[in-house]
C-alpha atoms as a PDB file:
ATOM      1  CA  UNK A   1     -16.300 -82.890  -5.809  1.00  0.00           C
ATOM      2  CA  UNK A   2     -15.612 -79.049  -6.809  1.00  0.00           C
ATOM      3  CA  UNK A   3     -17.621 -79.569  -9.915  1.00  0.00           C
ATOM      4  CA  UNK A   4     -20.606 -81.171  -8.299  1.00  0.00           C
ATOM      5  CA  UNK A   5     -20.991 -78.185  -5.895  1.00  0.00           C
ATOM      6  CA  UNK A   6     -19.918 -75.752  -9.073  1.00  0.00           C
ATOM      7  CA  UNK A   7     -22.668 -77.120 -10.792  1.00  0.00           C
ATOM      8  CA  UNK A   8     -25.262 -76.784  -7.031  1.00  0.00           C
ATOM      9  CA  UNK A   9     -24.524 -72.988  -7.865  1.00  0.00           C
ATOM     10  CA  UNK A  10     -24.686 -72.528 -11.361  1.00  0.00           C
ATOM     11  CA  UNK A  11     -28.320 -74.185 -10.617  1.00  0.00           C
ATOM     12  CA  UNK A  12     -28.887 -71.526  -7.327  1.00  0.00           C
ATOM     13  CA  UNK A  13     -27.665 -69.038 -10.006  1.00  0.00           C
ATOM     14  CA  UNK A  14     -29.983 -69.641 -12.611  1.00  0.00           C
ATOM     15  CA  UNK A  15     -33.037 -69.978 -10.075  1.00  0.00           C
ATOM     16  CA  UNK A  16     -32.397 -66.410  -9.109  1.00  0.00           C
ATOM     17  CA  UNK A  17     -31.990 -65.511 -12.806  1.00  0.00           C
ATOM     18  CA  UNK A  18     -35.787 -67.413 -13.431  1.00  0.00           C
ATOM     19  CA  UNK A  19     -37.581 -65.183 -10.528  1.00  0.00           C
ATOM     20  CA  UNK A  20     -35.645 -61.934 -11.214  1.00  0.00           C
ATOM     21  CA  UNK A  21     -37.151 -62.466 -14.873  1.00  0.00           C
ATOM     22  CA  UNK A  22     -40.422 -63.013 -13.333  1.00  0.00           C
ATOM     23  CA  UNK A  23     -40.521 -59.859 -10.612  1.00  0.00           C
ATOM     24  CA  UNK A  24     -39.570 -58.107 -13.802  1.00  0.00           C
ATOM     25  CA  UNK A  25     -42.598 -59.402 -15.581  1.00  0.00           C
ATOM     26  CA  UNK A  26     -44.926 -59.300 -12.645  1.00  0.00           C
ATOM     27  CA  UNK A  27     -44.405 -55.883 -11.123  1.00  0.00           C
ATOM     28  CA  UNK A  28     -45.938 -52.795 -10.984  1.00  0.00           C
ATOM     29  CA  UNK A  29     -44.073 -49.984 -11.837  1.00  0.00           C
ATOM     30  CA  UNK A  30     -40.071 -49.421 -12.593  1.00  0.00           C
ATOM     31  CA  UNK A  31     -38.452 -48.886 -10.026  1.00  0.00           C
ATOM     32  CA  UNK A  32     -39.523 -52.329  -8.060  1.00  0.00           C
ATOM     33  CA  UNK A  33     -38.674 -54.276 -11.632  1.00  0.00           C
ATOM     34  CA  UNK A  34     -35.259 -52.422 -11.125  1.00  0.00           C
ATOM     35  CA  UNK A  35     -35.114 -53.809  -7.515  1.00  0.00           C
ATOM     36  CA  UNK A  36     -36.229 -56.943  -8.633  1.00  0.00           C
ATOM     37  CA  UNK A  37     -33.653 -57.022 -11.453  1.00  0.00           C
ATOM     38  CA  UNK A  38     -30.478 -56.299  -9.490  1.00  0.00           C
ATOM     39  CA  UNK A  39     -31.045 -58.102  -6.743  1.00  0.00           C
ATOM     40  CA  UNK A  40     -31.847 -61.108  -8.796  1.00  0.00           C
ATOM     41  CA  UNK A  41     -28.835 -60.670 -11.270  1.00  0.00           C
ATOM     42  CA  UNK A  42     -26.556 -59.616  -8.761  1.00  0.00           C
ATOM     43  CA  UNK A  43     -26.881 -63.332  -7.133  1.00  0.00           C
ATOM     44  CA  UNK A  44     -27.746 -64.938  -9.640  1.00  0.00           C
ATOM     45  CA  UNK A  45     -25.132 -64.129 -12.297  1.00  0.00           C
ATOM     46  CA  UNK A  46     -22.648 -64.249  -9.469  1.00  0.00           C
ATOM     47  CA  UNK A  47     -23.407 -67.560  -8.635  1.00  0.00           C
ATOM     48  CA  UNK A  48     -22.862 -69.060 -11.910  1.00  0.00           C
ATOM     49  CA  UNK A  49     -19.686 -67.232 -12.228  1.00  0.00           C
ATOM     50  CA  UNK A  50     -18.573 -68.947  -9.026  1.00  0.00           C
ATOM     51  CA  UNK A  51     -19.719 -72.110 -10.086  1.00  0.00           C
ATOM     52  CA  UNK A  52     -17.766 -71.397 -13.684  1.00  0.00           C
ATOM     53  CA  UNK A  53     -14.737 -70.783 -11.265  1.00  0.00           C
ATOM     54  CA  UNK A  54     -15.046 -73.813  -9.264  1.00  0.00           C
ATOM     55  CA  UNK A  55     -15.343 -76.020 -12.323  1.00  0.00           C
ATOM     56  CA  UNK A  56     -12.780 -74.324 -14.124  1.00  0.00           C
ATOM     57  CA  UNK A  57     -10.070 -73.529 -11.409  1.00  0.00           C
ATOM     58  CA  UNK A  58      -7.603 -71.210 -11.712  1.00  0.00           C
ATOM     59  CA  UNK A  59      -7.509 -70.900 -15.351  1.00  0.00           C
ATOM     60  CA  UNK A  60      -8.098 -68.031 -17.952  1.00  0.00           C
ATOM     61  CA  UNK A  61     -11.733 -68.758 -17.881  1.00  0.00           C
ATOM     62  CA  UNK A  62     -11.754 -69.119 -14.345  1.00  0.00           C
ATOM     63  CA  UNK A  63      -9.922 -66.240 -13.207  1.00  0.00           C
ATOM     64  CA  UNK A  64     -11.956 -64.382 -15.646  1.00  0.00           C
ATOM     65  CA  UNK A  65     -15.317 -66.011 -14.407  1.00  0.00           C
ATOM     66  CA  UNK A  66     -14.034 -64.140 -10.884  1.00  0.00           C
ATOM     67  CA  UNK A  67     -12.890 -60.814 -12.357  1.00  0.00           C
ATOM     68  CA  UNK A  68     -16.642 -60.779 -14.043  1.00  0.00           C
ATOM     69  CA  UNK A  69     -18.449 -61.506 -10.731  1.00  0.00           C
ATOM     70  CA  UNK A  70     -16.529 -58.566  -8.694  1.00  0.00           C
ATOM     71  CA  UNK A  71     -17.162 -56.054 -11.343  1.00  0.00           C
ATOM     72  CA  UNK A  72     -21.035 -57.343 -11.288  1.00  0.00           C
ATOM     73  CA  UNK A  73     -21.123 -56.900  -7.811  1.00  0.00           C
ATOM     74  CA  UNK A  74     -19.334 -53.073  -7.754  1.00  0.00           C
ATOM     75  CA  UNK A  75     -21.551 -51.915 -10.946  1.00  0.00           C
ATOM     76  CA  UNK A  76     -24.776 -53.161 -10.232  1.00  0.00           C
ATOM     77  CA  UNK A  77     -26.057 -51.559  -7.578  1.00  0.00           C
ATOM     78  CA  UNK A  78     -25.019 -47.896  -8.812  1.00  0.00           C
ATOM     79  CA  UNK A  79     -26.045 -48.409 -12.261  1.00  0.00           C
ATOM     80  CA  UNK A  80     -29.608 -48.926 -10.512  1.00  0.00           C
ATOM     81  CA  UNK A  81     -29.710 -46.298  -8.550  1.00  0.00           C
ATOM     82  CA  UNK A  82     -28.613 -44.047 -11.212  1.00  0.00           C
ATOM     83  CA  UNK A  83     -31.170 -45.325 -13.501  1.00  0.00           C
ATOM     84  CA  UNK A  84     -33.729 -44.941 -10.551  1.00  0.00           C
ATOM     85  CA  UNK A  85     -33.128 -41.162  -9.798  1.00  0.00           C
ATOM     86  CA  UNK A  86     -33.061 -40.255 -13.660  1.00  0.00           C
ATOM     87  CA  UNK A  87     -36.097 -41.930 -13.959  1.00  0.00           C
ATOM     88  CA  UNK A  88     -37.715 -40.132 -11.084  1.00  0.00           C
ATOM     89  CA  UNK A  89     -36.368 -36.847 -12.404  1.00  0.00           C
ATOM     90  CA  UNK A  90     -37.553 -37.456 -15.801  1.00  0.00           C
ATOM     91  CA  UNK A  91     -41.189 -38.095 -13.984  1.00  0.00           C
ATOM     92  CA  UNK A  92     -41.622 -41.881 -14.231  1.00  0.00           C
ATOM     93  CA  UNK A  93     -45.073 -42.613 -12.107  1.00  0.00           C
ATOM     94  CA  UNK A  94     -44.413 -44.552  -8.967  1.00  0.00           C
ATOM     95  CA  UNK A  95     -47.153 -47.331  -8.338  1.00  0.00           C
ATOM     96  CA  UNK A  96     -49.722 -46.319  -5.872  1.00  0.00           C
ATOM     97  CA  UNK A  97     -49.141 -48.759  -3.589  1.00  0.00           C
ATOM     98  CA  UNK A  98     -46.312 -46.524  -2.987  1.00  0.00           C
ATOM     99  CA  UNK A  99     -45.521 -45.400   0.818  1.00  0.00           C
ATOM    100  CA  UNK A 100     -42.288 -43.659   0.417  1.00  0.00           C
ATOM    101  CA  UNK A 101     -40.653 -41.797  -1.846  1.00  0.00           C
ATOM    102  CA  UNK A 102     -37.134 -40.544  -0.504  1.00  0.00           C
ATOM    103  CA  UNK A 103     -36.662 -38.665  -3.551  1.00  0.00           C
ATOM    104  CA  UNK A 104     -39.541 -36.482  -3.210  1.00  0.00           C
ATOM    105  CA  UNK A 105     -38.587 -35.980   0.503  1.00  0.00           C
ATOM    106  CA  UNK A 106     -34.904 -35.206  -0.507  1.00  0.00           C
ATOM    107  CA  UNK A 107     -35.931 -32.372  -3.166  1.00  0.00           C
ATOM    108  CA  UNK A 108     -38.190 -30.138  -0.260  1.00  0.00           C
ATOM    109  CA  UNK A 109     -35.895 -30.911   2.239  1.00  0.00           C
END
């Protein structure tokens, strides 16, 4: 039973994977692929970690499987916001769809 529903989220996991590939593909400028990217590999990678867990149990792979999915889950959002404010202070376009851009506001202000 645990590996059937291990394997239901290492299938969830790499569906999120597939359209986190695909918003990086499809969009505009960098900091939405970034967006698109985290999100997508945050769940998606976690997933199949869990799913490596459940199939695995609590063995070395397992626990490691674990370890790997809380350190994706601490890094990953700080890694893109520091690659999203030193790309906006190096002067990386937005799109012009654009309507905000906090880190314009947050250098006048």
């Amino acid at each position: 039973m645990l590996e059937t529903i291990g394997l239901i989220f290492i299938g969830i996991g790499l569906a999120f994977d597939v359209f986190g590939c695909i918003g990086i593909v499809r969009l505009p400028d960098v900091y939405l692929r970034l967006q698109a990217g985290t999100k997508c590999v945050t769940m998606g990678t976690c997933s199949i970690l869990l799913g490596t867990f459940l199939i695995m149990g609590f063995s070395a792979g397992g626990v490691k499987a674990l370890l790997c999915s809380f350190f994706i889950v601490l890094t990953n959002a700080v890694s893109a916001h520091a690659m999203a404010r030193s790309a906006h202070r190096a002067g990386v376009k937005m799109w012009e769809g654009t309507v905000v851009d906090q880190y314009s506001e947050d250098k006048q202000g």
